[in-house]
PDB file of N, CA and C in Angstrom:
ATOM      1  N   UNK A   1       9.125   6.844   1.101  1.00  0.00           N
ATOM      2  CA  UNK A   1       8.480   5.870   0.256  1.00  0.00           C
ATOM      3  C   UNK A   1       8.992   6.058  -1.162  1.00  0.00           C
ATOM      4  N   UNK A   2       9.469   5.024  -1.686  1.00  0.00           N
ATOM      5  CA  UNK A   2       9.963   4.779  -2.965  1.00  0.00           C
ATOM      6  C   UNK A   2       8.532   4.117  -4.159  1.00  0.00           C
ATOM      7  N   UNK A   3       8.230   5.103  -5.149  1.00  0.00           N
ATOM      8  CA  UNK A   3       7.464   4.428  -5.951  1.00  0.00           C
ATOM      9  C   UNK A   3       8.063   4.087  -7.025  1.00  0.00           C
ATOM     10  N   UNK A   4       7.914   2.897  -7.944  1.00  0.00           N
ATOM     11  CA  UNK A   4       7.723   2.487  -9.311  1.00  0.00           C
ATOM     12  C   UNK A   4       6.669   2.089  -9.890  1.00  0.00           C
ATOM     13  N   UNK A   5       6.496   2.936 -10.798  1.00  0.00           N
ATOM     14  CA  UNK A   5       5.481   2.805 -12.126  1.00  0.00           C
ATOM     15  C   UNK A   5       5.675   2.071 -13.291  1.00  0.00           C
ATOM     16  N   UNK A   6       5.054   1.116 -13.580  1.00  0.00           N
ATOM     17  CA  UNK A   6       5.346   0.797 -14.869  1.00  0.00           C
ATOM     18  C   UNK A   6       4.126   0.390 -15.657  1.00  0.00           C
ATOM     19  N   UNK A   7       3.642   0.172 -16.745  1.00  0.00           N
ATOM     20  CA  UNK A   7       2.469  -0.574 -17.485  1.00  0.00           C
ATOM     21  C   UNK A   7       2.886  -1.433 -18.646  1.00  0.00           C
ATOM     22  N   UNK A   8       1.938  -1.991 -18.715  1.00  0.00           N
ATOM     23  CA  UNK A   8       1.435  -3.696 -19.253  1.00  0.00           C
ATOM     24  C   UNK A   8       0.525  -3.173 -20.596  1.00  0.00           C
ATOM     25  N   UNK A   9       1.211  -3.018 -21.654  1.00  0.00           N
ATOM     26  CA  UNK A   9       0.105  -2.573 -22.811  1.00  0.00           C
ATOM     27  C   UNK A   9      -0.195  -1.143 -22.983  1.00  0.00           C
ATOM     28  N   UNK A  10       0.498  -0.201 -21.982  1.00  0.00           N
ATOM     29  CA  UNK A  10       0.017   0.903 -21.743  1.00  0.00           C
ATOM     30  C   UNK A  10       0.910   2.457 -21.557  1.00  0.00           C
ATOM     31  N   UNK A  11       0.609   3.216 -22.065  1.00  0.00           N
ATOM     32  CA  UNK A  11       1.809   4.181 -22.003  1.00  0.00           C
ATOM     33  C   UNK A  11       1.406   4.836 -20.326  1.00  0.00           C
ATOM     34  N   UNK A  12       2.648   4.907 -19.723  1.00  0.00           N
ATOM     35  CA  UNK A  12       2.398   5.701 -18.401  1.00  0.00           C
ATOM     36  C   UNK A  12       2.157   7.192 -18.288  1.00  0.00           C
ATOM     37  N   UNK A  13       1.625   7.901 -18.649  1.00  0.00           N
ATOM     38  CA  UNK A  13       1.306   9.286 -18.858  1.00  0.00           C
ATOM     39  C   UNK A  13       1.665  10.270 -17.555  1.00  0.00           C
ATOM     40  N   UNK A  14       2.406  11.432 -17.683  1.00  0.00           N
ATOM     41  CA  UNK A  14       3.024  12.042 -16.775  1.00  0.00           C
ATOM     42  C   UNK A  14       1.395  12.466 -16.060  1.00  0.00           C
ATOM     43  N   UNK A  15       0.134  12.307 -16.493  1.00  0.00           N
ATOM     44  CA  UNK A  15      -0.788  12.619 -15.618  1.00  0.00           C
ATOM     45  C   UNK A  15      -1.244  11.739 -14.385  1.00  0.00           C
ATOM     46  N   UNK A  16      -0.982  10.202 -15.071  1.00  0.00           N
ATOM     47  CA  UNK A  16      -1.287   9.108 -14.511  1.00  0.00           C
ATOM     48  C   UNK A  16       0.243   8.598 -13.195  1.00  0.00           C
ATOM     49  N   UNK A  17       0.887   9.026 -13.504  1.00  0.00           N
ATOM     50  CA  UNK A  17       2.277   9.101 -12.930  1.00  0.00           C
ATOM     51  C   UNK A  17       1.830  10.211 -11.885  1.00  0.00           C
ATOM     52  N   UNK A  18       1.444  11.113 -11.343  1.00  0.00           N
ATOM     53  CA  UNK A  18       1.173  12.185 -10.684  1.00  0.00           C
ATOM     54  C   UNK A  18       0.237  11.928 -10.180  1.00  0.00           C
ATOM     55  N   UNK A  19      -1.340  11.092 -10.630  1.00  0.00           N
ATOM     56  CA  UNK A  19      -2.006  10.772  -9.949  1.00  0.00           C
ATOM     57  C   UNK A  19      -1.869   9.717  -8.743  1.00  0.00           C
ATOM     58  N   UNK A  20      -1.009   8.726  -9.595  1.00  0.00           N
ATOM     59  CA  UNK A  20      -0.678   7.409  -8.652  1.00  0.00           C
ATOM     60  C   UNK A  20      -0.029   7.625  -7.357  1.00  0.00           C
ATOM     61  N   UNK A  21       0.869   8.752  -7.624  1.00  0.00           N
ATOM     62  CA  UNK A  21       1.722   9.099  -6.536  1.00  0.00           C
ATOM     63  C   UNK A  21       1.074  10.022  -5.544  1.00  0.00           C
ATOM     64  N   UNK A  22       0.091  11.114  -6.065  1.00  0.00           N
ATOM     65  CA  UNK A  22      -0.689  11.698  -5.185  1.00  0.00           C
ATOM     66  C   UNK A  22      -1.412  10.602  -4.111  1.00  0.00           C
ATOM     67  N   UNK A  23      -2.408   9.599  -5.069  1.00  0.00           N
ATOM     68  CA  UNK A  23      -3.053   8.842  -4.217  1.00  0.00           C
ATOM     69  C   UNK A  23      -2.697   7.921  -3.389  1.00  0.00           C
ATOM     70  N   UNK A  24      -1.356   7.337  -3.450  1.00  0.00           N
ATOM     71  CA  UNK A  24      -0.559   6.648  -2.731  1.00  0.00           C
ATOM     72  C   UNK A  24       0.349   7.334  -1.821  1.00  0.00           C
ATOM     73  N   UNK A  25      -0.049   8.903  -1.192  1.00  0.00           N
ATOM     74  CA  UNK A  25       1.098   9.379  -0.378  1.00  0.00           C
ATOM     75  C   UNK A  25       0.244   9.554   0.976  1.00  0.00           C
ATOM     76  N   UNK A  26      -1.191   8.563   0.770  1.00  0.00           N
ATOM     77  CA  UNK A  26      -1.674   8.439   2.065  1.00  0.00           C
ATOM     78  C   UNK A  26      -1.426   7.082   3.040  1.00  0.00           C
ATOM     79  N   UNK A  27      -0.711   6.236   2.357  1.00  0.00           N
ATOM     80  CA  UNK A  27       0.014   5.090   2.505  1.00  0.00           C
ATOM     81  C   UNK A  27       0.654   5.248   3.367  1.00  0.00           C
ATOM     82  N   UNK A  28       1.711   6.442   2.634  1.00  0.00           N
ATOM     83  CA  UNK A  28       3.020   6.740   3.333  1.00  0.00           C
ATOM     84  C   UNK A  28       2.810   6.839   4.951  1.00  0.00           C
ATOM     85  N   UNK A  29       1.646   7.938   5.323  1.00  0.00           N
ATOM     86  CA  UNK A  29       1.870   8.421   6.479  1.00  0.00           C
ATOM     87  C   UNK A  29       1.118   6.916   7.672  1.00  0.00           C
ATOM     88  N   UNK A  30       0.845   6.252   7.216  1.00  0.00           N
ATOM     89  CA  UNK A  30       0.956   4.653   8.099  1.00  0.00           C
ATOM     90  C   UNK A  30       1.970   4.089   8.352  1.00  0.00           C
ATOM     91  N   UNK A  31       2.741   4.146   7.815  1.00  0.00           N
ATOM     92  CA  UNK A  31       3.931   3.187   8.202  1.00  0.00           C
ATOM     93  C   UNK A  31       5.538   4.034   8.157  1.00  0.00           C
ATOM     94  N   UNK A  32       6.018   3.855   9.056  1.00  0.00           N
ATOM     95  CA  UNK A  32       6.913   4.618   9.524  1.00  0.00           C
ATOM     96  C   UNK A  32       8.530   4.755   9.045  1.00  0.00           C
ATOM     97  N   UNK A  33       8.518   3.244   8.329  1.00  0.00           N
ATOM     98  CA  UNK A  33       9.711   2.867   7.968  1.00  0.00           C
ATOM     99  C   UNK A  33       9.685   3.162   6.366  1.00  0.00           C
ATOM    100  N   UNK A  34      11.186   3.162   6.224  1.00  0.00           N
ATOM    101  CA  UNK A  34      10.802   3.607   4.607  1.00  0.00           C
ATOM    102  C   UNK A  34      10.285   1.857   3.976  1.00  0.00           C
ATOM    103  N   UNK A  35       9.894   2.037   3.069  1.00  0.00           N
ATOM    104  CA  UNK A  35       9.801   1.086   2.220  1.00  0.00           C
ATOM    105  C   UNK A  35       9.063   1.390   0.588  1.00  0.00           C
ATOM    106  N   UNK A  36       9.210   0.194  -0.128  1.00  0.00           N
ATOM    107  CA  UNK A  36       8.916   0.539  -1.703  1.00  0.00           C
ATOM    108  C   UNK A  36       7.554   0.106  -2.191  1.00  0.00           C
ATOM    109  N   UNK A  37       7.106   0.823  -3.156  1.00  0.00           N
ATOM    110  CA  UNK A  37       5.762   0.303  -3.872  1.00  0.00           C
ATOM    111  C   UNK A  37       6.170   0.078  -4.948  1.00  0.00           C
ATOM    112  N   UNK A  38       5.855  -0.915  -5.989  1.00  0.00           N
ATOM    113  CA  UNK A  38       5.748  -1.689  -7.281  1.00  0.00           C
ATOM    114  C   UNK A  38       4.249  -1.399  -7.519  1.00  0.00           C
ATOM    115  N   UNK A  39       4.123  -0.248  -8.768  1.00  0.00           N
ATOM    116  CA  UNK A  39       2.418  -0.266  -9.273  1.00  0.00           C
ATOM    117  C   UNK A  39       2.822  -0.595 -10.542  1.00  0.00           C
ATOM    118  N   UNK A  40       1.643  -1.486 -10.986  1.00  0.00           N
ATOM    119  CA  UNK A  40       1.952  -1.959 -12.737  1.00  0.00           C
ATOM    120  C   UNK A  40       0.101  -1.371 -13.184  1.00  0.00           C
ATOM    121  N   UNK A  41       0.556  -0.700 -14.327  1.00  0.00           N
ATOM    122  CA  UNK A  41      -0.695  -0.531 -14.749  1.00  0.00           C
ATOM    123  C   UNK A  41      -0.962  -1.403 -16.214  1.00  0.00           C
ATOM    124  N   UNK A  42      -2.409  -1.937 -15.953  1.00  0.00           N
ATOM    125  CA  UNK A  42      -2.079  -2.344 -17.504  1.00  0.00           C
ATOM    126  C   UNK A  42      -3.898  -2.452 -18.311  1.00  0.00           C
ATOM    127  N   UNK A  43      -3.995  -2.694 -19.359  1.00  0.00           N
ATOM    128  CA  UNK A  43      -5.308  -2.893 -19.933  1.00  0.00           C
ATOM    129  C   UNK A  43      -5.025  -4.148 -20.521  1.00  0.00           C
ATOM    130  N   UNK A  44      -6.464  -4.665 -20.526  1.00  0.00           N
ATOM    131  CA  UNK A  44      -6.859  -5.539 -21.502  1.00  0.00           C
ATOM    132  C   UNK A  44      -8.205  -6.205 -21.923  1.00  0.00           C
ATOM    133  N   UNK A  45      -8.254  -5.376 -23.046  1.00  0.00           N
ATOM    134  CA  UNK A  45      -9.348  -5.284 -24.092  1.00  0.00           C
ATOM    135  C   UNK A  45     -10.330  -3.771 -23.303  1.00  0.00           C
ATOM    136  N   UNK A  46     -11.409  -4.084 -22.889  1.00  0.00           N
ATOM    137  CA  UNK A  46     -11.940  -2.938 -22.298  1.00  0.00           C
ATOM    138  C   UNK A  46     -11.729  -2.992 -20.326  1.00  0.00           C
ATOM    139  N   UNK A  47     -10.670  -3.712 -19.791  1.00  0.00           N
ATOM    140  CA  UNK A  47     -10.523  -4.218 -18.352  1.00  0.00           C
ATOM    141  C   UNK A  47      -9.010  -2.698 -18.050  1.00  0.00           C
ATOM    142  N   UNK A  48      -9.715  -2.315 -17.010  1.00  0.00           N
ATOM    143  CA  UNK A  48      -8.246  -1.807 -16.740  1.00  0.00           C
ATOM    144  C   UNK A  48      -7.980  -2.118 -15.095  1.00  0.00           C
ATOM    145  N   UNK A  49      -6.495  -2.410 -14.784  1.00  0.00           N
ATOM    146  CA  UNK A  49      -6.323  -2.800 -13.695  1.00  0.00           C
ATOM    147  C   UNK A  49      -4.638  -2.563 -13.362  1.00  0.00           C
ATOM    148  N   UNK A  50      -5.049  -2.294 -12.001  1.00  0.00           N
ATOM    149  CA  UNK A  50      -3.863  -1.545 -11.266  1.00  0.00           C
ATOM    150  C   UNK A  50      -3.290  -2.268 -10.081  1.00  0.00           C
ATOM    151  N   UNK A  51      -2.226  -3.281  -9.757  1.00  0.00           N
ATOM    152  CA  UNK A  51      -2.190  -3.619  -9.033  1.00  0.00           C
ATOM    153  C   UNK A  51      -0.723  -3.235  -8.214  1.00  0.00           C
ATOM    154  N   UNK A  52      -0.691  -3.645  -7.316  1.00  0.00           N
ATOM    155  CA  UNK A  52       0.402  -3.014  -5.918  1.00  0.00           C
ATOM    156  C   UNK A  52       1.299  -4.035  -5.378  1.00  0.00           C
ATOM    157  N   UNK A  53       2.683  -3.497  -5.048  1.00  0.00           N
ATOM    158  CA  UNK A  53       3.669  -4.248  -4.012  1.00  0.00           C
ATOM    159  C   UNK A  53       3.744  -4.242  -3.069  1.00  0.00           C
ATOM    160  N   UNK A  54       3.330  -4.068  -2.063  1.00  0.00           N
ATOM    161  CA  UNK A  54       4.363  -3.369  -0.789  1.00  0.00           C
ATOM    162  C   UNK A  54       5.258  -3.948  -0.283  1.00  0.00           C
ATOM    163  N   UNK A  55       6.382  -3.522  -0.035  1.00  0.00           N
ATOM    164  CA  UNK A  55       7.595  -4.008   0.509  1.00  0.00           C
ATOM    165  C   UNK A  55       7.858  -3.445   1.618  1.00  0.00           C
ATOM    166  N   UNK A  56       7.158  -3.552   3.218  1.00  0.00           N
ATOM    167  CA  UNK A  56       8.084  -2.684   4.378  1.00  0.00           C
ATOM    168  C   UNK A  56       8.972  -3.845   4.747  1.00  0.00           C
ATOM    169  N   UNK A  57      10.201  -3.290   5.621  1.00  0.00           N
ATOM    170  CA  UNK A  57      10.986  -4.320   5.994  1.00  0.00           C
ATOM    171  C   UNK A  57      10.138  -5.665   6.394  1.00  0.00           C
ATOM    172  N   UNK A  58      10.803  -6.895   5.903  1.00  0.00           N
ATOM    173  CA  UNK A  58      10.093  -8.498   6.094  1.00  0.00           C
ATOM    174  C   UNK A  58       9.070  -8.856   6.080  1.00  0.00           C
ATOM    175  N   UNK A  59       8.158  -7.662   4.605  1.00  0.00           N
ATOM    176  CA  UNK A  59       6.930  -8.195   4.843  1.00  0.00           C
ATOM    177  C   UNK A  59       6.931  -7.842   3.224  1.00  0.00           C
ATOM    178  N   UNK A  60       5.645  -8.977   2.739  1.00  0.00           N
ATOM    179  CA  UNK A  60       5.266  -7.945   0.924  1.00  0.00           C
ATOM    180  C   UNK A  60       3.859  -8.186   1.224  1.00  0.00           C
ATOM    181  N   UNK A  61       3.240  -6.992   0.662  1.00  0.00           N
ATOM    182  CA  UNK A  61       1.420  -7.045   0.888  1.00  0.00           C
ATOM    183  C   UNK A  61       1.280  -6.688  -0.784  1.00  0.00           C
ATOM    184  N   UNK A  62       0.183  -7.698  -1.541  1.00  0.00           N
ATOM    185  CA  UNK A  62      -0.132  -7.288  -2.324  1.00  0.00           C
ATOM    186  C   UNK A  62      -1.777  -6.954  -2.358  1.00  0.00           C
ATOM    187  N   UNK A  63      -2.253  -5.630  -3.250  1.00  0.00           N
ATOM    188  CA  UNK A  63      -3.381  -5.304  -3.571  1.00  0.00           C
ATOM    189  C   UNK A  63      -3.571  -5.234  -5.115  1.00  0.00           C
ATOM    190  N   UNK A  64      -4.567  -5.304  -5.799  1.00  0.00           N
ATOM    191  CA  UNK A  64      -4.960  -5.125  -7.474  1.00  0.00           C
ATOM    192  C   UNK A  64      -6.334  -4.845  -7.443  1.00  0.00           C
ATOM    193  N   UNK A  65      -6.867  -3.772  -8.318  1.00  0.00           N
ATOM    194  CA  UNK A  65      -8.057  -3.780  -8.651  1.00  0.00           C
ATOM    195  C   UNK A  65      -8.411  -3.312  -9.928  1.00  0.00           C
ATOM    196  N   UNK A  66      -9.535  -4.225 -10.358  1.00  0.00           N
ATOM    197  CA  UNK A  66      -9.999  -3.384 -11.560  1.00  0.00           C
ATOM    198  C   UNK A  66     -11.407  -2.705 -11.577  1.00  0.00           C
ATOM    199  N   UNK A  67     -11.181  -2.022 -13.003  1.00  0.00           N
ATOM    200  CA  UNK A  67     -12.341  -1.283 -12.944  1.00  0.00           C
ATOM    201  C   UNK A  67     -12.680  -1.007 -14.576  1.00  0.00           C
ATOM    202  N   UNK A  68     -13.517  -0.028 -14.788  1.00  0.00           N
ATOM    203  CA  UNK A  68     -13.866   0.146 -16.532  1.00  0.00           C
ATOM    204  C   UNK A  68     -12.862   1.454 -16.698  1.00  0.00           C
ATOM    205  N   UNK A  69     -12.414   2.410 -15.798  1.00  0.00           N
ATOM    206  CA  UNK A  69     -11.577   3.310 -15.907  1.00  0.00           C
ATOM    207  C   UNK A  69     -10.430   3.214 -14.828  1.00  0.00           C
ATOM    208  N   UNK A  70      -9.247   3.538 -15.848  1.00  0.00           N
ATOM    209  CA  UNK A  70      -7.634   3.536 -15.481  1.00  0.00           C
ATOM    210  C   UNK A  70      -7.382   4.099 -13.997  1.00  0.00           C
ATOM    211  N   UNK A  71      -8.408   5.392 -13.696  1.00  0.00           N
ATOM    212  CA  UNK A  71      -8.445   6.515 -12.589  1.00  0.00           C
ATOM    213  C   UNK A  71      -9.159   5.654 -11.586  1.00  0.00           C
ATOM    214  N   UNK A  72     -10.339   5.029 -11.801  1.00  0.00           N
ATOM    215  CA  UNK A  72     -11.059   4.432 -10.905  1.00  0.00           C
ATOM    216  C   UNK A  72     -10.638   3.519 -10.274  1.00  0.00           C
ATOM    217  N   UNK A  73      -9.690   2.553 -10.843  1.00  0.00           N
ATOM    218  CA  UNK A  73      -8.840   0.948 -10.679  1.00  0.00           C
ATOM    219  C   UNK A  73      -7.764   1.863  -9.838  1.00  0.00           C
ATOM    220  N   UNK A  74      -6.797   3.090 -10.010  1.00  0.00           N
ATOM    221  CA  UNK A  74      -6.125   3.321  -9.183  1.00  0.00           C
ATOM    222  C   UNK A  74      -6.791   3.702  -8.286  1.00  0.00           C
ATOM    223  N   UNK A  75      -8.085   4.712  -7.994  1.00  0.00           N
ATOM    224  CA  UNK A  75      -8.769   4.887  -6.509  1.00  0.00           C
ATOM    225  C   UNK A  75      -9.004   3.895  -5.460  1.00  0.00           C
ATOM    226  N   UNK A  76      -9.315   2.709  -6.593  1.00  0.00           N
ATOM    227  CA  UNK A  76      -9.837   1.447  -5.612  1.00  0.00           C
ATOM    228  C   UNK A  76      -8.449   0.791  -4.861  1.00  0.00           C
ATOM    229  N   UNK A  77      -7.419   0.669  -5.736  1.00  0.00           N
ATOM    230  CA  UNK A  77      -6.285   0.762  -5.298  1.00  0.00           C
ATOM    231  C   UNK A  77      -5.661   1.103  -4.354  1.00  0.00           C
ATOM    232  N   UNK A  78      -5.368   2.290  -4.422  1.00  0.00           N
ATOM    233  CA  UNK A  78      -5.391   3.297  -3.198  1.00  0.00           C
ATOM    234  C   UNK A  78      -5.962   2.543  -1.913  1.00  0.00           C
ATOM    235  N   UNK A  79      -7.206   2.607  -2.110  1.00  0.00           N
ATOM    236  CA  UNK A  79      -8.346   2.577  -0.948  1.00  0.00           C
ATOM    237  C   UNK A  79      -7.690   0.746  -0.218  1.00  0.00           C
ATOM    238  N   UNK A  80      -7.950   0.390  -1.250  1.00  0.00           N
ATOM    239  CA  UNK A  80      -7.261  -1.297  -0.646  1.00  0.00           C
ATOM    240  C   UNK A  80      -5.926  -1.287   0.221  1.00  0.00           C
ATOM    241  N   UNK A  81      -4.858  -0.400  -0.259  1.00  0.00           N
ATOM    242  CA  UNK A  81      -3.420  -0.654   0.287  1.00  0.00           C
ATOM    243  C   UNK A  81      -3.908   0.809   1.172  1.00  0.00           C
ATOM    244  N   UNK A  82      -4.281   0.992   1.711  1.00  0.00           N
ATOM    245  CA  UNK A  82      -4.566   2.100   2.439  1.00  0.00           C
ATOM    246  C   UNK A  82      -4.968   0.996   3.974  1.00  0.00           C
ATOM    247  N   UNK A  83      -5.909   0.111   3.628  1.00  0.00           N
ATOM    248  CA  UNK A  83      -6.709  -0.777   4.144  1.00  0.00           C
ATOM    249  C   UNK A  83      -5.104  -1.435   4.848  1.00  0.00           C
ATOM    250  N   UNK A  84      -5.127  -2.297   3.975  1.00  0.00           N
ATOM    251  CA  UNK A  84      -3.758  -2.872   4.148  1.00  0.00           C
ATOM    252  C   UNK A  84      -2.726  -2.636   5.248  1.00  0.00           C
ATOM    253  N   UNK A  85      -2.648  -1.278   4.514  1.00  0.00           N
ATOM    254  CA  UNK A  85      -1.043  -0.549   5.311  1.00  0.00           C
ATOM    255  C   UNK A  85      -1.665  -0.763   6.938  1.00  0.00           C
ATOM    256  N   UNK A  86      -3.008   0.001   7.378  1.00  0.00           N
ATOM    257  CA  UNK A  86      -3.656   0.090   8.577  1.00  0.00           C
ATOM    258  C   UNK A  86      -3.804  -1.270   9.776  1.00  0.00           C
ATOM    259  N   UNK A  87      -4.100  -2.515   8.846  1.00  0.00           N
ATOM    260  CA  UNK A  87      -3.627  -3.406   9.263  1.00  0.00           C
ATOM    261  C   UNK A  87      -2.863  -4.133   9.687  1.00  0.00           C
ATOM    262  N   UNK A  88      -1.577  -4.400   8.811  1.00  0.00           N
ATOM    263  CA  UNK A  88       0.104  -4.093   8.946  1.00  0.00           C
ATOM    264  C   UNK A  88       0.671  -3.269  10.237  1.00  0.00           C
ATOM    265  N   UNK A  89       0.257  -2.071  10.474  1.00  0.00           N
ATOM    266  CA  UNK A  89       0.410  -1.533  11.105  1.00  0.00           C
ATOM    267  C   UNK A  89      -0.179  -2.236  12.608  1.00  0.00           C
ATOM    268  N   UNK A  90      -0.858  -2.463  12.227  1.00  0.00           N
ATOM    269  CA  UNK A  90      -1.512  -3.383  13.836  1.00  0.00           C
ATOM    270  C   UNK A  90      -1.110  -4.181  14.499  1.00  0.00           C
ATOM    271  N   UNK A  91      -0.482  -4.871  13.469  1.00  0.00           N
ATOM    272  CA  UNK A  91       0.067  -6.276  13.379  1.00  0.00           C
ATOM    273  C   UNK A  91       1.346  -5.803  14.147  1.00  0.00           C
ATOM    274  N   UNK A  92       2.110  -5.504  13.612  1.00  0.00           N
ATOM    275  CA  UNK A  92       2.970  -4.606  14.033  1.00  0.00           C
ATOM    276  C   UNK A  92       3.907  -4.045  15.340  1.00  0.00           C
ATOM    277  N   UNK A  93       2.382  -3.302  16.211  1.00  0.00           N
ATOM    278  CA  UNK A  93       2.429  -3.281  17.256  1.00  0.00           C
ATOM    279  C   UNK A  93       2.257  -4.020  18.360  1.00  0.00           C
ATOM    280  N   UNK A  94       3.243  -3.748  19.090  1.00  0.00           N
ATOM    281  CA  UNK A  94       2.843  -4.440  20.827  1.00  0.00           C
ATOM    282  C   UNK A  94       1.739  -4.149  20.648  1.00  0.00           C
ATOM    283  N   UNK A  95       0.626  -4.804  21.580  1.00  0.00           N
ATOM    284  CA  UNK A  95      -0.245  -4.347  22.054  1.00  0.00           C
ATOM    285  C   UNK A  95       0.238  -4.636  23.970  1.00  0.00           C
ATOM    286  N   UNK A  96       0.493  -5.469  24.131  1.00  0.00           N
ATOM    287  CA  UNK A  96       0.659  -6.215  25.835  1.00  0.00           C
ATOM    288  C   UNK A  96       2.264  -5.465  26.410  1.00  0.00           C
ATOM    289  N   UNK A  97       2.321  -3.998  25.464  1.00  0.00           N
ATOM    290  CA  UNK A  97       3.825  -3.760  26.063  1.00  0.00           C
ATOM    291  C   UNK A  97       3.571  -3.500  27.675  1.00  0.00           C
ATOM    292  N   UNK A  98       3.051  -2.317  28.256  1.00  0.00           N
ATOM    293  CA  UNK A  98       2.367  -2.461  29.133  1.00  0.00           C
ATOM    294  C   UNK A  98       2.302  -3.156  30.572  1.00  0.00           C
ATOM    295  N   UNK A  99       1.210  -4.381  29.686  1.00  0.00           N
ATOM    296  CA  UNK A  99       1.252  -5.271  31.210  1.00  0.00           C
ATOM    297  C   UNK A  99       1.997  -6.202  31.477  1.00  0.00           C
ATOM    298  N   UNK A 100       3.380  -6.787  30.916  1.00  0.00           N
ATOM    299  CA  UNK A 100       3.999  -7.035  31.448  1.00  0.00           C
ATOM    300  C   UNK A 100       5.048  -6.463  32.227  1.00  0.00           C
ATOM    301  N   UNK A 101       5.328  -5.081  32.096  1.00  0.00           N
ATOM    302  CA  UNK A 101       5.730  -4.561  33.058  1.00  0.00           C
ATOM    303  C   UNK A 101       5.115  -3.918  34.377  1.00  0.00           C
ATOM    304  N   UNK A 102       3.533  -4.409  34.667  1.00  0.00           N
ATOM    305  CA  UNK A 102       2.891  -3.661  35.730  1.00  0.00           C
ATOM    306  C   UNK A 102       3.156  -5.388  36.243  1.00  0.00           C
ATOM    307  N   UNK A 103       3.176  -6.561  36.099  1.00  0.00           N
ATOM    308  CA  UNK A 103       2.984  -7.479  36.638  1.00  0.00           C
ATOM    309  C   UNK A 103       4.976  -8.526  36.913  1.00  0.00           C
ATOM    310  N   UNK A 104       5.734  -7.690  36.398  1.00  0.00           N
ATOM    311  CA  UNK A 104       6.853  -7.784  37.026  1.00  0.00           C
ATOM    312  C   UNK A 104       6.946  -7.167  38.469  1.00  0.00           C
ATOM    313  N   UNK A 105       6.919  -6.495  38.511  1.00  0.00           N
ATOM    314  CA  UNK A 105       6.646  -5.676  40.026  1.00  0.00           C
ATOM    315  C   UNK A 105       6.040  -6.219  40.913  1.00  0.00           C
ATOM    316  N   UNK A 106       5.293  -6.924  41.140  1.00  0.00           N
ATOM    317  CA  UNK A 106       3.904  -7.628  41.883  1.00  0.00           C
ATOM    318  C   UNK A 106       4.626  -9.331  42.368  1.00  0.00           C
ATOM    319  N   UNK A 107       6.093  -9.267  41.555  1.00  0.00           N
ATOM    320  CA  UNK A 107       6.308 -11.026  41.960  1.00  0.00           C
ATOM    321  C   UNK A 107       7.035 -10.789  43.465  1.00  0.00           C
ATOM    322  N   UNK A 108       7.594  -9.778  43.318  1.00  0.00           N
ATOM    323  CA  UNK A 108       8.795  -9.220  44.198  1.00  0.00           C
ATOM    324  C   UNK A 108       8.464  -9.357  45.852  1.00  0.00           C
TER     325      UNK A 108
END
């Protein structure tokens, strides 16, 4: 997983840079293929908000949330593309791999 950080009004702080990436390396272990995240952080006035890319192969999922704190808007964050990824992932899969091969057998 490839991250980029950037902010909107806002200096990216090597703490906030370390957090984002901590909380987003539960992402990672959903989806199998590599792919990239786009996080933009930004404020405005007393609003802070964090929103997300995802890029796995032929797909983009976006998430954003805000909150009254920078830390909190990335948790919720997190928690959303976490959501996301799990879904994606569903989508994803066969589910019917299976029975069409128990019902090839049966024409014969």
């Amino acid at each position: 997983m490839q991250i980029e950080i950037s902010g909107h009004q806002i200096d990216v702080t090597p703490a906030l840079n370390d957090y984002v990436r901590t909380k987003l390396d539960r992402v990672d272990r959903h989806l199998e293929q590599p792919f990239t995240v786009r996080v933009i952080l930004s404020v405005d006035k007393l609003i802070h908000k964090a929103e997300a890319t995802l890029s796995p192969p032929g797909k983009t999922l976006f998430a954003e949330a805000v909150a009254d704190d920078m830390y909190a808007a990335i948790d919720l964050l997190a928690d959303k593309l976490d959501r996301i990824a799990l879904k994606h992932k569903g989508k994803i899969t066969d589910h019917h791999r299976g029975e069409n091969l128990s019902r090839s057998g049966d024409l014969g």
